[in-house]
N, C-alpha and C. Protein backbone atom coordinates (compact mmCIF):
# COMPACT_ATOMS: atom_id res chain seq x y z
N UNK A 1 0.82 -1.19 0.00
CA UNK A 1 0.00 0.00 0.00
C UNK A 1 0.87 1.26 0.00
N UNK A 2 1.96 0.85 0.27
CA UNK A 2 3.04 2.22 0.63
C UNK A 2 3.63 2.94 -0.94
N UNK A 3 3.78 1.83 -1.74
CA UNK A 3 4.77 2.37 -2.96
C UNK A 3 4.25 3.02 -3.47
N UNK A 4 2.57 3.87 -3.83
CA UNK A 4 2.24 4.96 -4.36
C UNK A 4 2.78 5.94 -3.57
N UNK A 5 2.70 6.04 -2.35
CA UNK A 5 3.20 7.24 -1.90
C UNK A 5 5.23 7.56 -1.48
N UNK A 6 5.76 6.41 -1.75
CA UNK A 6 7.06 6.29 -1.23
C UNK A 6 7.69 7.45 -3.11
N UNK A 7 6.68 6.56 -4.34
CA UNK A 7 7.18 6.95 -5.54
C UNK A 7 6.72 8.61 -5.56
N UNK A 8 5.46 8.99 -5.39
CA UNK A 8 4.94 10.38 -5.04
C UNK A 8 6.24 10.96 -3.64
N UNK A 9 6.35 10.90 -3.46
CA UNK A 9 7.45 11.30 -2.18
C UNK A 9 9.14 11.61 -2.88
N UNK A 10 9.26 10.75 -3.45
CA UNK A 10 10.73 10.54 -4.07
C UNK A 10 10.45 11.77 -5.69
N UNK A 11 9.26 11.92 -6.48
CA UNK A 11 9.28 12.24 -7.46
C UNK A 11 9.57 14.27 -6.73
N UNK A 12 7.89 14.16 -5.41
CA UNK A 12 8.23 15.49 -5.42
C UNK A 12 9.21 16.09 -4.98
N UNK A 13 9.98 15.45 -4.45
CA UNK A 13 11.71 15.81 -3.77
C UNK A 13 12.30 16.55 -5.21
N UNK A 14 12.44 15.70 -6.04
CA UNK A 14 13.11 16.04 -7.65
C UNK A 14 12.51 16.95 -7.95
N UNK A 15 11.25 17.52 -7.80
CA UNK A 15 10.81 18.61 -8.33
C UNK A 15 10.81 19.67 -7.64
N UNK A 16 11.03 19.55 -6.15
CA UNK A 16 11.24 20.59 -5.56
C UNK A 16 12.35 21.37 -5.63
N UNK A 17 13.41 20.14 -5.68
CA UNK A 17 14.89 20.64 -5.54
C UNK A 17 14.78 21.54 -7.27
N UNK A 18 14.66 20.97 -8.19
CA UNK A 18 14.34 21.81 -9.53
C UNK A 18 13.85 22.89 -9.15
N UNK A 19 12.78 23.06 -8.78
CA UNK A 19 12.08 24.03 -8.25
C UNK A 19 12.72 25.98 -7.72
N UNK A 20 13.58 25.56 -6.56
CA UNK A 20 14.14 25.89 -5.69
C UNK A 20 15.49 26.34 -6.45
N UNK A 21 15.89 25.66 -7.23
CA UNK A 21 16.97 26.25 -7.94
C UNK A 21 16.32 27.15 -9.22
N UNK A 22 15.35 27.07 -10.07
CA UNK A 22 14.71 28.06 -10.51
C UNK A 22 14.78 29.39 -9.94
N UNK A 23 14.04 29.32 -8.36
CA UNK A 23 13.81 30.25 -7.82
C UNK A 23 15.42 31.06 -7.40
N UNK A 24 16.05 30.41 -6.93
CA UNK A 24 17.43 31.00 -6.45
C UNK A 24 18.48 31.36 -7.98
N UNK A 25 17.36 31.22 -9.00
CA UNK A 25 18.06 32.08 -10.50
C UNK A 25 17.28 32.80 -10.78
N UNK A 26 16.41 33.52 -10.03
CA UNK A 26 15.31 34.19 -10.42
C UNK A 26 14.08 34.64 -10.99
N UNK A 27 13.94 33.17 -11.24
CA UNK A 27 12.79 32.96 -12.09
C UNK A 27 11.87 32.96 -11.36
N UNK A 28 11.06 33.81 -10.60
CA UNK A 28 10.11 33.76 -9.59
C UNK A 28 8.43 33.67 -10.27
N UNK A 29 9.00 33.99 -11.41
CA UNK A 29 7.39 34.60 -11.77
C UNK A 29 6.97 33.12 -12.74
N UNK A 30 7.88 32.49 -13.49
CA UNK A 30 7.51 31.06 -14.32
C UNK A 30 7.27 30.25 -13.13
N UNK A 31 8.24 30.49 -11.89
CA UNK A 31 8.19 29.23 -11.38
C UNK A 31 7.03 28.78 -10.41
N UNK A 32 6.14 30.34 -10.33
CA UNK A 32 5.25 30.30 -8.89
C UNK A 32 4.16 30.03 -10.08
N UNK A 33 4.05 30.46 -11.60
CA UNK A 33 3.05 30.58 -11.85
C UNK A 33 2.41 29.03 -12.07
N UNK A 34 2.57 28.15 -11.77
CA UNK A 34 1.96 26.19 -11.28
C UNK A 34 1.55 26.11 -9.89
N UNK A 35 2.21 26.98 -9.34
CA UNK A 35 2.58 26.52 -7.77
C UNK A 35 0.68 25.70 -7.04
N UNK A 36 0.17 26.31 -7.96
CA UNK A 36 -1.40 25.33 -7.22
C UNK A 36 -1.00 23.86 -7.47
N UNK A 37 -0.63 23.86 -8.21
CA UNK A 37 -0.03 22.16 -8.59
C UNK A 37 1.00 21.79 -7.82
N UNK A 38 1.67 22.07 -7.51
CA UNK A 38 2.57 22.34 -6.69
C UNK A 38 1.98 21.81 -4.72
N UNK A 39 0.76 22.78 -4.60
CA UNK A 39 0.35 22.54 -3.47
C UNK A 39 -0.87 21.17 -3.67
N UNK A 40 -1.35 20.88 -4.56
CA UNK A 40 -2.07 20.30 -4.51
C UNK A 40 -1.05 18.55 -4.33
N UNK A 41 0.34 18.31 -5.09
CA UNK A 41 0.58 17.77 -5.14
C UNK A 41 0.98 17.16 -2.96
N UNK A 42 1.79 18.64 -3.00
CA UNK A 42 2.30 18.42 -1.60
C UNK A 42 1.53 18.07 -0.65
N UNK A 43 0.03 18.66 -0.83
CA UNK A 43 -1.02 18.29 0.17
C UNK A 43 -1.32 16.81 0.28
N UNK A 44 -1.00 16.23 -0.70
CA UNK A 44 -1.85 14.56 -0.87
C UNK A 44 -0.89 13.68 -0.33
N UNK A 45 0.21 14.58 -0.60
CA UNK A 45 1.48 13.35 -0.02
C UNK A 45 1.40 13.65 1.30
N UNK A 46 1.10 14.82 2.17
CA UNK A 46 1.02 14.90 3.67
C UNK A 46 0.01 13.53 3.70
N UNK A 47 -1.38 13.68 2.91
CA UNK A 47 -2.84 13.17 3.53
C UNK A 47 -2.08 11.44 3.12
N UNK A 48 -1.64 11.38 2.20
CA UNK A 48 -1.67 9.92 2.08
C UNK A 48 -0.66 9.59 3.05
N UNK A 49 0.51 10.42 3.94
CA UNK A 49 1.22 9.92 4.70
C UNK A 49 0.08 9.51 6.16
N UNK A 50 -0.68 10.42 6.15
CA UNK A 50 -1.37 10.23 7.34
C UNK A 50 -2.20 9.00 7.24
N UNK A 51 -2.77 8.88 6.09
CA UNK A 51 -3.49 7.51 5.81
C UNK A 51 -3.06 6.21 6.23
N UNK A 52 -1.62 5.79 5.19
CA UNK A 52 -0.94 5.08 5.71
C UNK A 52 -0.50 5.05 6.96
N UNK A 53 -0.63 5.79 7.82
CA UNK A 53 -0.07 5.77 9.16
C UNK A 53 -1.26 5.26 9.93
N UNK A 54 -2.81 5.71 9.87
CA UNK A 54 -3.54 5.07 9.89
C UNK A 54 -3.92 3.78 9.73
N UNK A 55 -3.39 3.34 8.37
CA UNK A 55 -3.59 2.08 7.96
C UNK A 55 -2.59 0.91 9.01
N UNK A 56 -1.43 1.54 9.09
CA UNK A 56 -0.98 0.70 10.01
C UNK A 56 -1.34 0.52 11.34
N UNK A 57 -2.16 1.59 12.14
CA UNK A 57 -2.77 1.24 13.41
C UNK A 57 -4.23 0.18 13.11
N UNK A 58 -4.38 0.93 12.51
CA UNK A 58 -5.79 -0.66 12.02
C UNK A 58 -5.54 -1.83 12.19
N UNK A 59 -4.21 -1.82 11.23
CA UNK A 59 -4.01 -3.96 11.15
C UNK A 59 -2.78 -3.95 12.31
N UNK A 60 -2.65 -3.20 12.99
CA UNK A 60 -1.91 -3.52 14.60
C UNK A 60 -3.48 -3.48 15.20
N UNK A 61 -4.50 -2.85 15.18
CA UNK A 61 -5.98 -3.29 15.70
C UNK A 61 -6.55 -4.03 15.79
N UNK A 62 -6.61 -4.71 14.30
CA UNK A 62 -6.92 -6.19 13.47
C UNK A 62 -5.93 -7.38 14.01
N UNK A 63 -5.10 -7.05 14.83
CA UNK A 63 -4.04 -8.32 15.34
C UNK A 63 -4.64 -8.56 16.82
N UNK A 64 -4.61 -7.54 17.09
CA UNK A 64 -5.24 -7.92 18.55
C UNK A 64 -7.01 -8.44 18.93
N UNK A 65 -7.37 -9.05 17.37
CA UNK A 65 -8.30 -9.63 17.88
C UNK A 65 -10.07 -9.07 18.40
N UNK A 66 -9.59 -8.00 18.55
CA UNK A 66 -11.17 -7.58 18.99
C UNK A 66 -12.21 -7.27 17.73
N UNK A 67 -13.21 -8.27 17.99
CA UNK A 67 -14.13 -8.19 17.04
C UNK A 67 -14.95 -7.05 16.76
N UNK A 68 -15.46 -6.42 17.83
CA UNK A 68 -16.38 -5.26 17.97
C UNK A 68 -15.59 -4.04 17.10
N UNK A 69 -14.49 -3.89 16.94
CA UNK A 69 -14.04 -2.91 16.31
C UNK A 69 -13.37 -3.00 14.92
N UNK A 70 -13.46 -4.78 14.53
CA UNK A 70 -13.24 -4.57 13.43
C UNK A 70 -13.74 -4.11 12.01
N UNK A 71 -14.94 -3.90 11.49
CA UNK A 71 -15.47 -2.68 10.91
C UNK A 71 -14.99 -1.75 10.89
N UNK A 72 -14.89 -1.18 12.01
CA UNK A 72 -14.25 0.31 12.23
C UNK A 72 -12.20 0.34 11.46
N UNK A 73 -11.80 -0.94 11.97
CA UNK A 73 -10.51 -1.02 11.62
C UNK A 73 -10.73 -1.23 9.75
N UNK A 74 -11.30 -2.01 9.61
CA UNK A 74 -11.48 -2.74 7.82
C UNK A 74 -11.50 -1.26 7.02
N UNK A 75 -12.72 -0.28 7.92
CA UNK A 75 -13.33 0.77 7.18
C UNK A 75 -11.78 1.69 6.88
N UNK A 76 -11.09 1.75 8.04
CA UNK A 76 -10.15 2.79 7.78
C UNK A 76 -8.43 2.05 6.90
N UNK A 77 -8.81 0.84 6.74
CA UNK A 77 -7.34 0.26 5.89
C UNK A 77 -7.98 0.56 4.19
N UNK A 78 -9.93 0.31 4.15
CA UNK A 78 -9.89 0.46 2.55
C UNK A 78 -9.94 1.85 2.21
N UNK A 79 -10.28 3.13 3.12
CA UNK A 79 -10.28 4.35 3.26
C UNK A 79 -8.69 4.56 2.51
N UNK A 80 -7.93 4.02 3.45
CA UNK A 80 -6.60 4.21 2.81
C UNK A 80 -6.21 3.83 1.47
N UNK A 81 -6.62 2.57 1.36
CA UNK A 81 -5.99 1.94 -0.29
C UNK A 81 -6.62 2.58 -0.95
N UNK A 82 -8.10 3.28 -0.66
CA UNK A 82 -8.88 4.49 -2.14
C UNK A 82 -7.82 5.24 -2.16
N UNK A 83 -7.34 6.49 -1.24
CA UNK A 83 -6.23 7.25 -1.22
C UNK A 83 -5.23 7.08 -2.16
N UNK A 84 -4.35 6.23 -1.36
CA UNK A 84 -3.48 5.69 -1.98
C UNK A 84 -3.81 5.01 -3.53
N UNK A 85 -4.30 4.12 -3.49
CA UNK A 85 -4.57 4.00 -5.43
C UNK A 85 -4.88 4.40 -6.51
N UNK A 86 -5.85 5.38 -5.87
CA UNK A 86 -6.74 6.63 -6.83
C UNK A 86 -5.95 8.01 -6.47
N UNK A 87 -5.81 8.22 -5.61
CA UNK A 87 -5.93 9.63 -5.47
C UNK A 87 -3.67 10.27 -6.05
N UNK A 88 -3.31 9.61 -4.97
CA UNK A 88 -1.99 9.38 -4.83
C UNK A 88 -1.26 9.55 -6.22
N UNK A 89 -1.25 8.58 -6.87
CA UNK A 89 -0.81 8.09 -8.19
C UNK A 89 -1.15 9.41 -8.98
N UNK A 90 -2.38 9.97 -9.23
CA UNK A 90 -2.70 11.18 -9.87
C UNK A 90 -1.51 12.51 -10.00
N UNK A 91 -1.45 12.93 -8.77
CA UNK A 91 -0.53 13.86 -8.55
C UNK A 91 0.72 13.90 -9.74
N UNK A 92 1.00 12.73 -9.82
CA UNK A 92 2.33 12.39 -11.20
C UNK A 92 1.96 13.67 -12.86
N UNK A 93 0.64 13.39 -12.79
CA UNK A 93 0.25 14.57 -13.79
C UNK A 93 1.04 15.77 -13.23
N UNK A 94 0.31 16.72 -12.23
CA UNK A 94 0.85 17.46 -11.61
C UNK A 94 2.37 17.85 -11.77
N UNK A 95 2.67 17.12 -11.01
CA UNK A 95 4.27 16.63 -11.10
C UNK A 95 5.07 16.64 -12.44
N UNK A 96 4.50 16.27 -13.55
CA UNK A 96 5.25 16.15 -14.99
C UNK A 96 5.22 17.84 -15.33
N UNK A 97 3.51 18.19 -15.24
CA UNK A 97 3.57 19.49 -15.65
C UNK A 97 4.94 20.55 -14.38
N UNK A 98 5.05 20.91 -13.50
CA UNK A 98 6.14 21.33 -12.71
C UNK A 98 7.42 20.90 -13.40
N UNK A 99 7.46 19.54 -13.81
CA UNK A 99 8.67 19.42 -13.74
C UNK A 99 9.30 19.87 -15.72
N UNK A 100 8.39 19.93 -16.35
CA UNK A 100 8.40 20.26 -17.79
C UNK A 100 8.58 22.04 -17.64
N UNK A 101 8.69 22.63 -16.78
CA UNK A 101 8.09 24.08 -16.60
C UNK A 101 7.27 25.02 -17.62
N UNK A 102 5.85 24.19 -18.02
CA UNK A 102 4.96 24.68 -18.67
C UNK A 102 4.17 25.90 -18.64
N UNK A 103 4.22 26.29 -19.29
CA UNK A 103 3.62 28.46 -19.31
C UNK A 103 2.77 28.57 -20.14
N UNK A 104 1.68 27.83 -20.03
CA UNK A 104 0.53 27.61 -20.45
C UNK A 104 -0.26 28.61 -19.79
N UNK A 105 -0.35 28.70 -18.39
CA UNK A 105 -1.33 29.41 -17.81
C UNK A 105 -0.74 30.69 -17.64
N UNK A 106 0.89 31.05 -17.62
CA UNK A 106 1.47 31.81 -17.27
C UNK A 106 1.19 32.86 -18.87
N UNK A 107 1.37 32.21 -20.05
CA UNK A 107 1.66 33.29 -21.45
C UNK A 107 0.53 33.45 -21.51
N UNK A 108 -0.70 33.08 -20.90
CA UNK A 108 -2.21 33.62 -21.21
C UNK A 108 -2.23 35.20 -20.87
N UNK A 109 -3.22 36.22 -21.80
CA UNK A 109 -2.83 37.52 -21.54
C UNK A 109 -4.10 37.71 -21.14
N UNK A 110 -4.54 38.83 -20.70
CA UNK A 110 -5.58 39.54 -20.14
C UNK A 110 -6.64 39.70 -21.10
N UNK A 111 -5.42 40.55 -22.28
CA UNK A 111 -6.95 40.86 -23.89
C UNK A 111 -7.32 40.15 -24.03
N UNK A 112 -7.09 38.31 -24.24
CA UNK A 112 -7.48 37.73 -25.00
C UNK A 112 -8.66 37.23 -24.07
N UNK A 113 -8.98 38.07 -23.18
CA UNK A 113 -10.82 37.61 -22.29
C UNK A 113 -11.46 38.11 -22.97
């Protein structure tokens, strides 16, 4: 369950560090103009870290046997694998566009509204 987010983790490192050296050449204005992608990516890798962290108190829950709460444990390990399988993996879009430094949204001009 971990390797969507270990590969999301390792990719946005590479794009940050890219990133960050953009910025420390001055390119402030190409480089912020993604940055929603940027946060959207960073946000999922916090949530899917928390998931998985979750997921592992569950099946340490699920070991000890108590029946009454397993529902509650099942509910929060498949909670996680949606995360993680669907959601997780996505971000890589994100991620390509940052790492291509696309100015798509950035060369759009005002007249042309």
């Amino acid at each position: 369950m971990r390797q969507p987010l270990e590969q999301l983790v390792a990719r946005l490192q590479t794009v940050t560090l890219g990133l960050l050296g953009d910025l420390a050449q001055g390119r402030i204005t190409s480089t912020l103009a993604n940055s929603a992608l940027y946060l959207k990516a960073f946000g999922h890798t916090v949530i899917g870290w928390r998931w998985l962290e979750q997921a592992i108190r569950a099946e340490e829950g699920l070991g000890k046997g108590n029946s009454a709460d397993s529902g509650f444990y099942q509910g929060k390990l498949q909670a996680a694998r949606y995360f993680l399988t669907w959601e997780v993996p996505g971000c890589h879009h994100e991620l390509a566009i940052l790492e291509n430094r696309d100015d798509t949204c950035l060369a759009m001009r005002d007249d042309w509204f």
